[in-house]
PDB file of N, CA and C in Angstrom:
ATOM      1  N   UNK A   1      12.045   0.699  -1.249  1.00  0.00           N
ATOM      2  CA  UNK A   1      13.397   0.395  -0.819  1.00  0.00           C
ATOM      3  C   UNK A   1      14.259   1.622  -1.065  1.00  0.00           C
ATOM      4  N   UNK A   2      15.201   2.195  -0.333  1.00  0.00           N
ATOM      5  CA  UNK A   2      15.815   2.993  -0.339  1.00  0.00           C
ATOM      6  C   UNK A   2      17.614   2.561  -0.288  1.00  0.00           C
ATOM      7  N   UNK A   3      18.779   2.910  -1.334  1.00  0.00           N
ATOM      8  CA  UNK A   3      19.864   2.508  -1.365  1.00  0.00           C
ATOM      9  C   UNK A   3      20.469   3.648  -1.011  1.00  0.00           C
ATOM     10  N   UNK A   4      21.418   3.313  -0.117  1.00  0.00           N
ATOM     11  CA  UNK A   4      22.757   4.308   0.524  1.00  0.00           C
ATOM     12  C   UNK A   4      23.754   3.371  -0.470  1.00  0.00           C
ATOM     13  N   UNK A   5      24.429   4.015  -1.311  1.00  0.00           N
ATOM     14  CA  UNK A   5      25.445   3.508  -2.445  1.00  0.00           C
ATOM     15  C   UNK A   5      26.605   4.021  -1.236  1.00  0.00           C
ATOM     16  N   UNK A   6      26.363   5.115  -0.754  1.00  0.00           N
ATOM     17  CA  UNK A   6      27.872   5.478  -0.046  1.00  0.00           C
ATOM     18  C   UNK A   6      28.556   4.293   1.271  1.00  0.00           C
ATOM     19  N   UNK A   7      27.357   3.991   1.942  1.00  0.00           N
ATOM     20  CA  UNK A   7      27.930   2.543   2.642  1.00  0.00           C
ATOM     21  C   UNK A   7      26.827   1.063   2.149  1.00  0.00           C
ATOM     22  N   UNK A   8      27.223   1.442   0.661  1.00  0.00           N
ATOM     23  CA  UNK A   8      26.420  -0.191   0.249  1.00  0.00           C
ATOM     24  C   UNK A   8      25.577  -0.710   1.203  1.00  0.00           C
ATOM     25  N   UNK A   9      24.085   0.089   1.500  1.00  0.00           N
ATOM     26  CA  UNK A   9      23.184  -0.750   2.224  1.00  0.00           C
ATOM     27  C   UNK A   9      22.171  -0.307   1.679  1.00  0.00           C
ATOM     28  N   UNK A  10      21.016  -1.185   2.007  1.00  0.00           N
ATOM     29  CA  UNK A  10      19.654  -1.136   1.563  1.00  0.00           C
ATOM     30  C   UNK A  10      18.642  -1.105   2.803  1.00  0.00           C
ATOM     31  N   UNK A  11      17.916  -0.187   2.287  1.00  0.00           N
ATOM     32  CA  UNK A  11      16.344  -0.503   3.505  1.00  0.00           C
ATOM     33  C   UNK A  11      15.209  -0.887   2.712  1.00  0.00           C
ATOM     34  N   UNK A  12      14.750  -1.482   3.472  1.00  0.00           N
ATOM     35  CA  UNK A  12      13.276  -2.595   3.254  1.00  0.00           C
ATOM     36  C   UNK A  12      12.406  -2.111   5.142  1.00  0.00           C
ATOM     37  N   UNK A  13      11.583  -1.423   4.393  1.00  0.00           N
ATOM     38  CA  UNK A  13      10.816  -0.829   6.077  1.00  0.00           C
ATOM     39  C   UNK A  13      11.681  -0.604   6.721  1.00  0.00           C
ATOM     40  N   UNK A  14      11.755  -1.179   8.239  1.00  0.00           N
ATOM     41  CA  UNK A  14      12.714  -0.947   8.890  1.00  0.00           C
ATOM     42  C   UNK A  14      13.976  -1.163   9.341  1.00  0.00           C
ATOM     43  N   UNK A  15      14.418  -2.397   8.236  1.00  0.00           N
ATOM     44  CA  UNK A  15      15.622  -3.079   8.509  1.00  0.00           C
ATOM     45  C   UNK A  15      16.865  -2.695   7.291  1.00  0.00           C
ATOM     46  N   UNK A  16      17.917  -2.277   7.746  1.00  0.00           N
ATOM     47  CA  UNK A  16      18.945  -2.185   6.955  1.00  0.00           C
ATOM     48  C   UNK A  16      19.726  -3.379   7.154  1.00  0.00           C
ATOM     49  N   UNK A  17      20.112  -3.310   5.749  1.00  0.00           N
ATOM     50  CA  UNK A  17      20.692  -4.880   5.319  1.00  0.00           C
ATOM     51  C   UNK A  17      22.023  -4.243   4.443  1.00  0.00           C
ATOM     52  N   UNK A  18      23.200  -4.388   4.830  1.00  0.00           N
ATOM     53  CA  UNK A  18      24.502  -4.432   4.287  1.00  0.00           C
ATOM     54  C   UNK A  18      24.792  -5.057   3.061  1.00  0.00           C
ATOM     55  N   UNK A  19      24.734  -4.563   1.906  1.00  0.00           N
ATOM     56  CA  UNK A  19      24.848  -5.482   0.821  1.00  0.00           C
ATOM     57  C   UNK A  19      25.799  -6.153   0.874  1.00  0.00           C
ATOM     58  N   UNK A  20      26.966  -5.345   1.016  1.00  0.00           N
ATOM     59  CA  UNK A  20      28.387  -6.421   0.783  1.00  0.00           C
ATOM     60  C   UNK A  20      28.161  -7.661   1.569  1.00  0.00           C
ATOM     61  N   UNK A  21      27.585  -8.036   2.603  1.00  0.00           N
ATOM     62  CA  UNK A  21      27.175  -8.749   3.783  1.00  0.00           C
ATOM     63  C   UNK A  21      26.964  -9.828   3.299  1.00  0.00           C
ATOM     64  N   UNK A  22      25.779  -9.917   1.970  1.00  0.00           N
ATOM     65  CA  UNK A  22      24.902 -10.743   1.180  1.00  0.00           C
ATOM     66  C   UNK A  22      25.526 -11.455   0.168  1.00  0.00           C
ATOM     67  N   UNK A  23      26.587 -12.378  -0.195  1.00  0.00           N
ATOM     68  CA  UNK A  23      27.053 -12.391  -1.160  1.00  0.00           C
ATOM     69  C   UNK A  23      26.607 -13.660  -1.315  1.00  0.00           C
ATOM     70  N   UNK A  24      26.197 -13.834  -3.234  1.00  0.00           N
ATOM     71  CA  UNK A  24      25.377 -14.921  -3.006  1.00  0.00           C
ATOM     72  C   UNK A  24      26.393 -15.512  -4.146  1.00  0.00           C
ATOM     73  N   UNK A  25      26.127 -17.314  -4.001  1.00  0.00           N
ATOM     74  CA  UNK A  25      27.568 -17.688  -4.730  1.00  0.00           C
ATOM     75  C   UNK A  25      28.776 -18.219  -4.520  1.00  0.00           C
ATOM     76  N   UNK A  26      28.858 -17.749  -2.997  1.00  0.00           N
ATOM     77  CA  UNK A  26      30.565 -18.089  -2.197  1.00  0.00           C
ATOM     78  C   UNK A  26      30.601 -16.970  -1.699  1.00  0.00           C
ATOM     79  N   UNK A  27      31.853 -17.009  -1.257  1.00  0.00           N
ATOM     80  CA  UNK A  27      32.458 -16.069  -0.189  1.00  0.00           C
ATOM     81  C   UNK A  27      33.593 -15.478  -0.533  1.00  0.00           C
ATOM     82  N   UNK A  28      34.186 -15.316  -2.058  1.00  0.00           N
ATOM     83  CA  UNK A  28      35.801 -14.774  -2.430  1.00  0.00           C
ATOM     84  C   UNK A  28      35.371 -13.740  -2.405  1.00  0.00           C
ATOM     85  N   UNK A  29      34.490 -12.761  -2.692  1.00  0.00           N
ATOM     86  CA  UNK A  29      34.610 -11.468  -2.428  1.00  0.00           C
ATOM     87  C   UNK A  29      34.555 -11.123  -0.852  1.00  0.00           C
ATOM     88  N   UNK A  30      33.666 -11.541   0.328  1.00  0.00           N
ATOM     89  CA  UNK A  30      33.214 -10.955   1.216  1.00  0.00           C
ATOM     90  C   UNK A  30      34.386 -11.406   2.280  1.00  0.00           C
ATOM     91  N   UNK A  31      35.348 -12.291   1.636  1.00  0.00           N
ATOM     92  CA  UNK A  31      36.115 -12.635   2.946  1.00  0.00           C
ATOM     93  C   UNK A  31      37.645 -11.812   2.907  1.00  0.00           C
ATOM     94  N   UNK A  32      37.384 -10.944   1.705  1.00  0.00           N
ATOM     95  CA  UNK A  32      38.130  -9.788   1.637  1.00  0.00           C
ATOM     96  C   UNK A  32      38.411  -8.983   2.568  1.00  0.00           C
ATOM     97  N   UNK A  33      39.570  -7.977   2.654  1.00  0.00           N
ATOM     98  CA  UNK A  33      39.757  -6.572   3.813  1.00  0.00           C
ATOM     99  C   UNK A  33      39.214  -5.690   2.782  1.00  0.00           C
ATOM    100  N   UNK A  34      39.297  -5.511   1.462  1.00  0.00           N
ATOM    101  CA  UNK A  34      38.364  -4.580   0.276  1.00  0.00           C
ATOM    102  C   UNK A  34      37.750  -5.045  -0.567  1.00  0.00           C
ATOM    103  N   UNK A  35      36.229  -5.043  -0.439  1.00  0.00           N
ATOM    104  CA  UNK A  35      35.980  -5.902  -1.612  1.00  0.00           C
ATOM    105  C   UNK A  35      35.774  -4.937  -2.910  1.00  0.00           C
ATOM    106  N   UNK A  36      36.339  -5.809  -4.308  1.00  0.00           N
ATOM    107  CA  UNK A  36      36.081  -5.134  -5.654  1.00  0.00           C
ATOM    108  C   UNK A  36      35.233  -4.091  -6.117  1.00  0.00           C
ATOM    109  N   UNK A  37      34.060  -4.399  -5.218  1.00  0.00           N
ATOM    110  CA  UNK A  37      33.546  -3.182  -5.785  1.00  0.00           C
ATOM    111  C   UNK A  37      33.065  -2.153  -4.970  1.00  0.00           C
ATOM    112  N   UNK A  38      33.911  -2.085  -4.153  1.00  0.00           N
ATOM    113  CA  UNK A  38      34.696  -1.069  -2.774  1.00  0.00           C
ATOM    114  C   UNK A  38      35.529   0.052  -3.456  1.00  0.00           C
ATOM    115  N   UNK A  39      36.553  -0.992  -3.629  1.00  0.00           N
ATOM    116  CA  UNK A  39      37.223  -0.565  -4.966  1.00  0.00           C
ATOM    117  C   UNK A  39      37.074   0.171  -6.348  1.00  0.00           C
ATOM    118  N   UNK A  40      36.303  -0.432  -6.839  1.00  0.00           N
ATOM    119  CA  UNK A  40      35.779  -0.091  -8.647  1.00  0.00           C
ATOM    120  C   UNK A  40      35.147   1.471  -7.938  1.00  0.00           C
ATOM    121  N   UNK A  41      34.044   1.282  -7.085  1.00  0.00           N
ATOM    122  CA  UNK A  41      33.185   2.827  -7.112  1.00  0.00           C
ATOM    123  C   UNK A  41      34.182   3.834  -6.267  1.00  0.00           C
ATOM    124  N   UNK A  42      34.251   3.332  -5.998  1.00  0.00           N
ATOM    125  CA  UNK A  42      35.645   4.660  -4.946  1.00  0.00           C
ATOM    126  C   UNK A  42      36.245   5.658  -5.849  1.00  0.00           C
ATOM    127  N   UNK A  43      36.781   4.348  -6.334  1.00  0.00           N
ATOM    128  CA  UNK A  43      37.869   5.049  -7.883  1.00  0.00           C
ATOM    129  C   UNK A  43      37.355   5.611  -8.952  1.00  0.00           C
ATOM    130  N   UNK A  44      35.848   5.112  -8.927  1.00  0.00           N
ATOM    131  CA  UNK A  44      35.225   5.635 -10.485  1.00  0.00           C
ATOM    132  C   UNK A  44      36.020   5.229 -11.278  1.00  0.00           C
ATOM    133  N   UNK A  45      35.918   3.670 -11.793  1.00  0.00           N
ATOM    134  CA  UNK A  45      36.601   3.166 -12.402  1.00  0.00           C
ATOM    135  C   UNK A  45      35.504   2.940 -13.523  1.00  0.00           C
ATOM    136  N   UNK A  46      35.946   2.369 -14.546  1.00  0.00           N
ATOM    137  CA  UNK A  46      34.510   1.816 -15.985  1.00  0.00           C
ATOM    138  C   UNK A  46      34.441   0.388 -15.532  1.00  0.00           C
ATOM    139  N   UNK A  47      33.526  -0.052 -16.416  1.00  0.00           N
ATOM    140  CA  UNK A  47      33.135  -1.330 -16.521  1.00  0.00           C
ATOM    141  C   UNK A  47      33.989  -2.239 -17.182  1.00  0.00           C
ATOM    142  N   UNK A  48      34.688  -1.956 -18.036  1.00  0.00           N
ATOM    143  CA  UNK A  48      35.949  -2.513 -18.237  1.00  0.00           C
ATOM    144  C   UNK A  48      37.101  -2.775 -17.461  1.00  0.00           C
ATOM    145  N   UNK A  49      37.979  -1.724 -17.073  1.00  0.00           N
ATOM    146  CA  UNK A  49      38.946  -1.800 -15.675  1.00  0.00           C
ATOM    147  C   UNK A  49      37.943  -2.286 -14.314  1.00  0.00           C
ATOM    148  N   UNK A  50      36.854  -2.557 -13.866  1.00  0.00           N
ATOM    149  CA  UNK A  50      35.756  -3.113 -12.610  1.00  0.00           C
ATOM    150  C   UNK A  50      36.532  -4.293 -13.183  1.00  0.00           C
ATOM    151  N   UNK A  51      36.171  -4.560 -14.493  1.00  0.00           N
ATOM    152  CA  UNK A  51      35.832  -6.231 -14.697  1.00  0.00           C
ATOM    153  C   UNK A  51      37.672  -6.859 -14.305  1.00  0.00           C
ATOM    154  N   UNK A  52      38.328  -6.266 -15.050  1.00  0.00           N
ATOM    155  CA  UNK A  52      39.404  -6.334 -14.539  1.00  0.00           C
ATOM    156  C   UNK A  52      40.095  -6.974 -12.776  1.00  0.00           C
ATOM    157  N   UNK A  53      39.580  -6.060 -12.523  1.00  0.00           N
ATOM    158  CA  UNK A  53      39.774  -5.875 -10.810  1.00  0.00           C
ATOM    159  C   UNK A  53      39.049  -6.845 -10.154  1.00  0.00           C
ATOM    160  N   UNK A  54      37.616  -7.131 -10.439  1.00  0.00           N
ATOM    161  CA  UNK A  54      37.398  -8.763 -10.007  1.00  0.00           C
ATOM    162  C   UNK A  54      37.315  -9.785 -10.650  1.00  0.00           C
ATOM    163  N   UNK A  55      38.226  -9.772 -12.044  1.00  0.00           N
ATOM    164  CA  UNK A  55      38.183 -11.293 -12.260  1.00  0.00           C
ATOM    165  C   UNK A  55      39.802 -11.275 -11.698  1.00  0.00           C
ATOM    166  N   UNK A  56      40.890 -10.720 -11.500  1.00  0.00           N
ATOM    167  CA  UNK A  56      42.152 -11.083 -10.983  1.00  0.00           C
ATOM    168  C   UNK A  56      42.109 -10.953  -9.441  1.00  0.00           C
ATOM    169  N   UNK A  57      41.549 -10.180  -8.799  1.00  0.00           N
ATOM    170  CA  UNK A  57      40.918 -10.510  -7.321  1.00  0.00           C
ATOM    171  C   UNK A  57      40.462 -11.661  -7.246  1.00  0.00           C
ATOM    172  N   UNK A  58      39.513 -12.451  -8.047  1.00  0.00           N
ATOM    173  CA  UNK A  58      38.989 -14.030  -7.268  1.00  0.00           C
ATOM    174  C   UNK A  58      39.790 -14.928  -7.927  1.00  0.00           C
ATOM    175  N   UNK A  59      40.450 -14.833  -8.818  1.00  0.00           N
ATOM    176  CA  UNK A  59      40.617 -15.959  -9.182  1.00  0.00           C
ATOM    177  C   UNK A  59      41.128 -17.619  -9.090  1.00  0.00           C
ATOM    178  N   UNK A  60      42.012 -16.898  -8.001  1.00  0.00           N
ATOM    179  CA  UNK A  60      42.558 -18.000  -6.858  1.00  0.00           C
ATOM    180  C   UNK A  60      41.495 -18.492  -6.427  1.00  0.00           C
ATOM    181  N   UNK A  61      40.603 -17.660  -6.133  1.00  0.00           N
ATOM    182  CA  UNK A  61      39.062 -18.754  -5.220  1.00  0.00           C
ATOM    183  C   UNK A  61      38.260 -19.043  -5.840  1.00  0.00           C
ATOM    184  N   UNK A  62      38.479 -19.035  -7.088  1.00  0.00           N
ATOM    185  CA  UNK A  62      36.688 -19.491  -7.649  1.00  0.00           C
ATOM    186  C   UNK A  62      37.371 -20.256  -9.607  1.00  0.00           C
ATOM    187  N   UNK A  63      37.576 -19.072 -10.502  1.00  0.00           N
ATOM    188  CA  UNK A  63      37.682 -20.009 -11.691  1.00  0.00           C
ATOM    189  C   UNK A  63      39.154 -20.192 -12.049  1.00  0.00           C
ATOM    190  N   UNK A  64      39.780 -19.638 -11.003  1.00  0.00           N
ATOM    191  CA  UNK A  64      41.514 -20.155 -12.060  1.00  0.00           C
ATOM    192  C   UNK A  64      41.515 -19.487 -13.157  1.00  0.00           C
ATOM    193  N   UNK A  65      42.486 -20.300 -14.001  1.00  0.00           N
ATOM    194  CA  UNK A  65      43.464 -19.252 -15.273  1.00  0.00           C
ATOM    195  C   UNK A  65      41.993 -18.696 -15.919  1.00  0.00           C
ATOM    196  N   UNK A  66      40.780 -19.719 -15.863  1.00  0.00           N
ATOM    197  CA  UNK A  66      39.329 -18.832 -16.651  1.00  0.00           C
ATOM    198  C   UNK A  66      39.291 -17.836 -16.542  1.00  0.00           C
ATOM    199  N   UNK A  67      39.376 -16.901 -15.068  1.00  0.00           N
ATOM    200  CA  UNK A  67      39.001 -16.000 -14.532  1.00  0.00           C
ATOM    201  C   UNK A  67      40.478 -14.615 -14.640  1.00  0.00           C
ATOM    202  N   UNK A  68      41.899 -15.332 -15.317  1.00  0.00           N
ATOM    203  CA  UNK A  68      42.600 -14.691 -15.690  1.00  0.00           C
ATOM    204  C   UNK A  68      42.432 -14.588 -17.128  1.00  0.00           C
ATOM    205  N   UNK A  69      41.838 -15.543 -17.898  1.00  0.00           N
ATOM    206  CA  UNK A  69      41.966 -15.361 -19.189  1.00  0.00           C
ATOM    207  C   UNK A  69      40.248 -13.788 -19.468  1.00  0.00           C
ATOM    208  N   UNK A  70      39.694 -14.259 -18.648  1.00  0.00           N
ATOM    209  CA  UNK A  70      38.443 -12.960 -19.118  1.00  0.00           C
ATOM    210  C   UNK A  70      38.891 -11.500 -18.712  1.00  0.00           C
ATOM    211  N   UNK A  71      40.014 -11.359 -17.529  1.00  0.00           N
ATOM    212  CA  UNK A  71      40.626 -10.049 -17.573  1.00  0.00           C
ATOM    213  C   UNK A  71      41.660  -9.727 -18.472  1.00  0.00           C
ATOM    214  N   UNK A  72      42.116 -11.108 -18.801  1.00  0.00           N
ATOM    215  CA  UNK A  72      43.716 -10.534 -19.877  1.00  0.00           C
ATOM    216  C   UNK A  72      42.147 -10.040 -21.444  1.00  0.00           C
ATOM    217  N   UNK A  73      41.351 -10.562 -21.286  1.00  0.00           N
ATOM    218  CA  UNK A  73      39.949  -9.996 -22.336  1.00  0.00           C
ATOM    219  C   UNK A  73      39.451  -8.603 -22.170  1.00  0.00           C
ATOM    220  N   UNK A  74      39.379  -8.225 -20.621  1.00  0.00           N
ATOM    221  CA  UNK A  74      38.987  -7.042 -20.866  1.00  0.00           C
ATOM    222  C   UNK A  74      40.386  -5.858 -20.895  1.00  0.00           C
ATOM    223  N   UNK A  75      41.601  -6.749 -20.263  1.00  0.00           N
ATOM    224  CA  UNK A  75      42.365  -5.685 -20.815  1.00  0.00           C
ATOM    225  C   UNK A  75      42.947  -5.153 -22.504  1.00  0.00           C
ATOM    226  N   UNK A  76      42.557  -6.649 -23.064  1.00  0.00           N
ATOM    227  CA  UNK A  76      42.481  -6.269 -24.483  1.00  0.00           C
ATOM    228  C   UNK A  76      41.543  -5.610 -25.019  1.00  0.00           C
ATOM    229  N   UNK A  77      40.146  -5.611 -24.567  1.00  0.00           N
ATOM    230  CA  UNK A  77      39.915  -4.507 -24.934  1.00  0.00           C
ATOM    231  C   UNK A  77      39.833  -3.239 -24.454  1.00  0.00           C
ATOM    232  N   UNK A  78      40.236  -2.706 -23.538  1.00  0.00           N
ATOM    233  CA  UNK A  78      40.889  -1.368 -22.944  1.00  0.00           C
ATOM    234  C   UNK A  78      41.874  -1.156 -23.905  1.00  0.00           C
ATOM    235  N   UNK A  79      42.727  -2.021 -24.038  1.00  0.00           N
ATOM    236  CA  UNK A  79      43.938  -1.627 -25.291  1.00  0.00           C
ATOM    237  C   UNK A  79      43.312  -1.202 -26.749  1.00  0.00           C
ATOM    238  N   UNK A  80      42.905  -1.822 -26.754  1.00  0.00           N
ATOM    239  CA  UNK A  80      41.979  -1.540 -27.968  1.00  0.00           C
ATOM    240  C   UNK A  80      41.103   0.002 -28.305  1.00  0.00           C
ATOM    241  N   UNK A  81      40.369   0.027 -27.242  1.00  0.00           N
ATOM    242  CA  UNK A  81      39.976   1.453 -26.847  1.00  0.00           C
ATOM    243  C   UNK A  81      40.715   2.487 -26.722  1.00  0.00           C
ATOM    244  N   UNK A  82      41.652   2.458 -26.272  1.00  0.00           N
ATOM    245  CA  UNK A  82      42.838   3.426 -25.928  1.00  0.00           C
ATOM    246  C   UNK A  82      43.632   3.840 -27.033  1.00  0.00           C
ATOM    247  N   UNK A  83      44.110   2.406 -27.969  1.00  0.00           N
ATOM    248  CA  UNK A  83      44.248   2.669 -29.420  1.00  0.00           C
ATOM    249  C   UNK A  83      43.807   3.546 -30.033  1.00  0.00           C
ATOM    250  N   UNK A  84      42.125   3.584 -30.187  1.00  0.00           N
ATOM    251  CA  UNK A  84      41.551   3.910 -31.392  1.00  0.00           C
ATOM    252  C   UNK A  84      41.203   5.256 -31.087  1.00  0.00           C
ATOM    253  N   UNK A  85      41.591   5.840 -30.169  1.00  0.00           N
ATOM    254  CA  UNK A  85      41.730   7.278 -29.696  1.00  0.00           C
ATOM    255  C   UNK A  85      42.833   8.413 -30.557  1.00  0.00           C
TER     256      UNK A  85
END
């Protein structure tokens, strides 16, 4: 299998398959105009600010205040990090 990260696709022999395309789970990311992690790699963002960016991106569609309370989490710990600098 061969990955093009630059337009998120994959080959399998002869067929290219669009990852973003594939979303397994629902549809709050793919029914996006950018999806999150369109976003996150563009920017070269961390895994902390990513997590950020799609738990307040879905949260309307999928877990509610859950899905705000695990980013107000990772922004505490970004704060935290940034602190101890």
């Amino acid at each position: 299998m061969q990955i093009d990260l630059e337009n998120y696709q994959y080959h399998e022999g002869s067929a290219t398959v669009n990852a973003l395309k594939e979303q397994v789970g629902g549809d709050h990311y793919s029914k996006l105009a950018i999806q999150p992690v369109e976003y996150i790699t563009k920017n070269k963002l961390s895994y902390l600010q990513g997590n950020v960016i799609k738990y307040v991106t879905r949260y309307k569609d999928k877990n509610g205040v859950e899905d705000l309370q695990k980013a107000n989490h990772y922004i505490n710990l970004l704060i935290e990090l940034e602190g101890a600098k």
